[in-house]
N, C-alpha and C. Protein backbone atom coordinates (compact mmCIF):
# COMPACT_ATOMS: atom_id res chain seq x y z
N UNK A 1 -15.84 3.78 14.15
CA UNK A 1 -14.47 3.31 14.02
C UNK A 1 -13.54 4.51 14.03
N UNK A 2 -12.55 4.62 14.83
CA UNK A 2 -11.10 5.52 15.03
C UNK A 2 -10.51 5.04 13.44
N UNK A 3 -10.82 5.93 12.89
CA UNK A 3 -9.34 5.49 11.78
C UNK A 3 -8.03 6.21 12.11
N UNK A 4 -8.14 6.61 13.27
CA UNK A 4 -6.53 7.15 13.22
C UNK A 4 -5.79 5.49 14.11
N UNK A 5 -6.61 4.56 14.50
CA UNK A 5 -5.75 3.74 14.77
C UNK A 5 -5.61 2.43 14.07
N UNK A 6 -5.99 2.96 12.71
CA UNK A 6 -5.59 1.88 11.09
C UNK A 6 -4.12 2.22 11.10
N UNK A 7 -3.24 1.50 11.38
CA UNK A 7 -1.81 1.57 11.05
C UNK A 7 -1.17 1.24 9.84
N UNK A 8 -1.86 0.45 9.34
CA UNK A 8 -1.28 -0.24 8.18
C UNK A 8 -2.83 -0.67 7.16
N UNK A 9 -2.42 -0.12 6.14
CA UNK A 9 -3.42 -0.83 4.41
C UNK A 9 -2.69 -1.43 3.62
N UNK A 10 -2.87 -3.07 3.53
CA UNK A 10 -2.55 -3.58 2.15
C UNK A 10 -3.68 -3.28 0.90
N UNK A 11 -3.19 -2.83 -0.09
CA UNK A 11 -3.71 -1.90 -0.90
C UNK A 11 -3.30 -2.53 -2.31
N UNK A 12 -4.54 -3.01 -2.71
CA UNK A 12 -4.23 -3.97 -3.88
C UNK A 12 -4.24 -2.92 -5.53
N UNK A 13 -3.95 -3.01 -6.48
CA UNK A 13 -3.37 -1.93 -7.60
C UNK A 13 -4.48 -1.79 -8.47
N UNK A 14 -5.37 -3.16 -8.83
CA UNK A 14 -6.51 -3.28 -9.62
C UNK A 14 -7.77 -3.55 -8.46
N UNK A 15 -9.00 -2.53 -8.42
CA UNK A 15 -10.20 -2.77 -7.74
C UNK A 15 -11.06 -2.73 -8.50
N UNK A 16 -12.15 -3.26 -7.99
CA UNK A 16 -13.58 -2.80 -8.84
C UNK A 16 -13.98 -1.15 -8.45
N UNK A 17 -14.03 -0.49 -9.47
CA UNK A 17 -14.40 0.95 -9.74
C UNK A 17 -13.99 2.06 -8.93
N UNK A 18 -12.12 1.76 -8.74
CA UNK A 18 -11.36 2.40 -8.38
C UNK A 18 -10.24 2.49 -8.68
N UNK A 19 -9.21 3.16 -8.65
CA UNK A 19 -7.67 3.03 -9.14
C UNK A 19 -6.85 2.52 -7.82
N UNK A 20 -5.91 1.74 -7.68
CA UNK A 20 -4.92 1.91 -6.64
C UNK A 20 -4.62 3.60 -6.55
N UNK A 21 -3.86 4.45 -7.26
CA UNK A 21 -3.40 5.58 -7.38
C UNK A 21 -4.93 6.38 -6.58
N UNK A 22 -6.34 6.26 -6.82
CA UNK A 22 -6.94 6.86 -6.48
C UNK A 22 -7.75 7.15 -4.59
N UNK A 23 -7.46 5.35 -4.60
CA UNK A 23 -7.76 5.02 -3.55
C UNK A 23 -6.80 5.34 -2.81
N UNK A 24 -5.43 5.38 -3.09
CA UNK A 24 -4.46 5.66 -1.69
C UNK A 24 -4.45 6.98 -1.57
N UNK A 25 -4.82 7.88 -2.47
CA UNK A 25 -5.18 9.68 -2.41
C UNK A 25 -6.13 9.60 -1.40
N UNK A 26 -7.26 8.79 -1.36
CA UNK A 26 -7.84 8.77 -0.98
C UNK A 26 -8.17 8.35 0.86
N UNK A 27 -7.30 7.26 1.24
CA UNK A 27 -6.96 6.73 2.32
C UNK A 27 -5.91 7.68 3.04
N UNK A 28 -4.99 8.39 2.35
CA UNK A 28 -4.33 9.77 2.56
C UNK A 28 -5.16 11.25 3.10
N UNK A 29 -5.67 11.37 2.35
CA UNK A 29 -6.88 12.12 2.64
C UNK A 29 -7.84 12.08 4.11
N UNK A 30 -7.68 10.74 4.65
CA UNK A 30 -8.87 10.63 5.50
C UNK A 30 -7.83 10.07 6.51
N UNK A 31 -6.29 9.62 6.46
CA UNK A 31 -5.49 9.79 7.17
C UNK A 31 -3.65 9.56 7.09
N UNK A 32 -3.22 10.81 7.09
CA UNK A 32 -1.90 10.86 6.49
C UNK A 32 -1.06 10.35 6.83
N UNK A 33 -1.23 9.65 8.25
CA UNK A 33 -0.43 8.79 8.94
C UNK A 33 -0.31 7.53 8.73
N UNK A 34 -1.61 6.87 7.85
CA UNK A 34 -1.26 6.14 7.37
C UNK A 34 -0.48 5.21 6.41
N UNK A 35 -0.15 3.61 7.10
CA UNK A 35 1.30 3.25 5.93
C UNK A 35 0.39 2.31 5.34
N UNK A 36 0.94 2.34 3.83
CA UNK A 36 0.57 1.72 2.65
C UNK A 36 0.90 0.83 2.08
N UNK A 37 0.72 -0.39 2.14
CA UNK A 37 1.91 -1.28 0.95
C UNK A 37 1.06 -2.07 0.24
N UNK A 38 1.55 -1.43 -1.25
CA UNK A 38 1.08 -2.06 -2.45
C UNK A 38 1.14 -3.29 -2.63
N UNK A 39 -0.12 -4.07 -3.70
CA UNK A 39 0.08 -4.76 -3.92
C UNK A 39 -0.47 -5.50 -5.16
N UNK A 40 0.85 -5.65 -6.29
CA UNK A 40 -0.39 -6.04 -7.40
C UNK A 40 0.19 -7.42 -7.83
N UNK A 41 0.33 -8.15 -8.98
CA UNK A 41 0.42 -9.27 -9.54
C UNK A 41 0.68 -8.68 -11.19
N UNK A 42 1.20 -7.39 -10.94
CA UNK A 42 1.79 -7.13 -12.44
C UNK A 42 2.77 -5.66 -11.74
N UNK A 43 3.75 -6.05 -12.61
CA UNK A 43 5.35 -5.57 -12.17
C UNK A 43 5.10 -4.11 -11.61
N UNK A 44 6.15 -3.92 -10.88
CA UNK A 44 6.27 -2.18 -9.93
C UNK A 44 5.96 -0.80 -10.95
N UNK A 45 6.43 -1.46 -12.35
CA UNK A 45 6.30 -0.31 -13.22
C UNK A 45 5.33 0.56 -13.27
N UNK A 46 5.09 2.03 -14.16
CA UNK A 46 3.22 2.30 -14.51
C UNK A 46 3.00 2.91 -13.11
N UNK A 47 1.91 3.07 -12.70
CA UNK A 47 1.06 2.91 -11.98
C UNK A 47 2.00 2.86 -10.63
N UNK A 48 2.60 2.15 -10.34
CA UNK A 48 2.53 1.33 -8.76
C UNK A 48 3.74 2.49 -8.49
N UNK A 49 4.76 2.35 -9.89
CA UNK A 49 6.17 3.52 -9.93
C UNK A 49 5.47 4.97 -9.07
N UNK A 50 4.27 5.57 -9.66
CA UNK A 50 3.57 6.52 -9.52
C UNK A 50 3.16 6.96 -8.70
N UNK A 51 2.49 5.71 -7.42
CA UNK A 51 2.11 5.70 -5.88
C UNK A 51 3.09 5.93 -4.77
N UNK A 52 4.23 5.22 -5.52
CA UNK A 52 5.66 5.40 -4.75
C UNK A 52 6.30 5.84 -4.56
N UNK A 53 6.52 6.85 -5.40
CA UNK A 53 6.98 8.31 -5.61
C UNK A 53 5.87 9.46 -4.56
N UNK A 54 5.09 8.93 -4.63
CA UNK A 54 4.16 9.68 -3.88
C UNK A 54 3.75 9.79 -2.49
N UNK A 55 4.74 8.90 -2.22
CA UNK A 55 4.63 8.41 -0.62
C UNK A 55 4.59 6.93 -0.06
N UNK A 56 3.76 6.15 -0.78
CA UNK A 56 3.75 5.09 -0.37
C UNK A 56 4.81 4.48 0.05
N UNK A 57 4.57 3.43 1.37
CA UNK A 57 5.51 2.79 1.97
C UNK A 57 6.25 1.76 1.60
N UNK A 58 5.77 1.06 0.22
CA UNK A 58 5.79 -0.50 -0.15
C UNK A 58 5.39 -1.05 -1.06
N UNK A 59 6.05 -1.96 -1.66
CA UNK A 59 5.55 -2.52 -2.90
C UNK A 59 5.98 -4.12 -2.93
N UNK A 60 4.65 -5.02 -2.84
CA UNK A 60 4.71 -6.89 -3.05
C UNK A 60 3.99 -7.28 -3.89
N UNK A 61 4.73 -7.77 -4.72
CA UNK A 61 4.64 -8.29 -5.90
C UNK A 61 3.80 -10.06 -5.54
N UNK A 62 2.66 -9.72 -6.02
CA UNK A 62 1.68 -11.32 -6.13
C UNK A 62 2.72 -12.13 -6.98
N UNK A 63 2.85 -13.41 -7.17
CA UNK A 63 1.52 -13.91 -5.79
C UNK A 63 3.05 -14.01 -4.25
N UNK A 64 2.87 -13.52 -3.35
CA UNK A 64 3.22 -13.65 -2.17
C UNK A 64 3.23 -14.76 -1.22
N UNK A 65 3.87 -15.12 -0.25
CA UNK A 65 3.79 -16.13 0.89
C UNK A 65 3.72 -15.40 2.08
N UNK A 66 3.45 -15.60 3.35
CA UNK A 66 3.03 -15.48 4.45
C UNK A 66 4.55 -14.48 5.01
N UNK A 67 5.58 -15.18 4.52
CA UNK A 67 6.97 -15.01 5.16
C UNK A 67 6.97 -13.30 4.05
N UNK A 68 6.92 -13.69 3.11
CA UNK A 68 7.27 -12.36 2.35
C UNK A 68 6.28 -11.39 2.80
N UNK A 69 5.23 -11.64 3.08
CA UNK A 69 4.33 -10.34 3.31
C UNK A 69 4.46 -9.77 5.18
N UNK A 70 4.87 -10.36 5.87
CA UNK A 70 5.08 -10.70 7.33
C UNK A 70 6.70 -9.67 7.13
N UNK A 71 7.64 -9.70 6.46
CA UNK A 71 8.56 -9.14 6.11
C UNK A 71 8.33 -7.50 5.62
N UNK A 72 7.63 -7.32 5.11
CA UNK A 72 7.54 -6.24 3.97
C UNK A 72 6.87 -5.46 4.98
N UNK A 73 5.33 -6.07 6.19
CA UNK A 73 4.52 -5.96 7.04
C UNK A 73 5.68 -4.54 7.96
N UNK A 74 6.66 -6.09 8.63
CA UNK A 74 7.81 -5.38 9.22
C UNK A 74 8.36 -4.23 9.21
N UNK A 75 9.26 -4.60 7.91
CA UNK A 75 9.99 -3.50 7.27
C UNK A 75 9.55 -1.86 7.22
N UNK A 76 8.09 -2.24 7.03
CA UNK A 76 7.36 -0.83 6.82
C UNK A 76 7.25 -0.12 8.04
N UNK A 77 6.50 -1.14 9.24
CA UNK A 77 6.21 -0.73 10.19
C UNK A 77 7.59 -0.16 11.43
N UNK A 78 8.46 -0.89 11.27
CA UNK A 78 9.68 -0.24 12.00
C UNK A 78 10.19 0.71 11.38
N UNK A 79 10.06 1.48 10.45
CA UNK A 79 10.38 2.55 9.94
C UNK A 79 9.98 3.82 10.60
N UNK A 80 10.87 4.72 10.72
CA UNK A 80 9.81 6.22 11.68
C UNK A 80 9.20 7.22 10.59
């Protein structure tokens, strides 16, 4: 697999035996071009504040609809 042609990770905040914060260091790491948008089901604060500051492209707040995430999808991706 090319990961340089992963354009986009929805990137959830709580994983099994990982951090959001660690994993997107991590997805960074293996490609910087990549865009990110968070996603947890507990508020931007903490944690998500932390990723965002750090680069990340995005932040959707669970629980989501098709239209909101298709939006945010957008938003990110027309950005230069």
């Amino acid at each position: 697999m090319d990961k340089s042609k992963i354009d986009l990770v929805i990137l959830n905040m709580i994983m099994p035996d990982i951090s959001g914060g660690n994993a997107y260091d991590t997805l960074k790491e293996i490609n910087p071009n990549v865009k990110v948008l968070l996603s947890s089901g507990y508020s931007i604060d903490g944690e998500a504040t932390e990723i965002l500051e750090r680069g990340c492209d995005g932040f959707i707040q669970k629980p989501f609809n098709m239209k909101r995430l298709s939006q945010s999808i957008r938003k990110i991706m027309d950005e230069k």
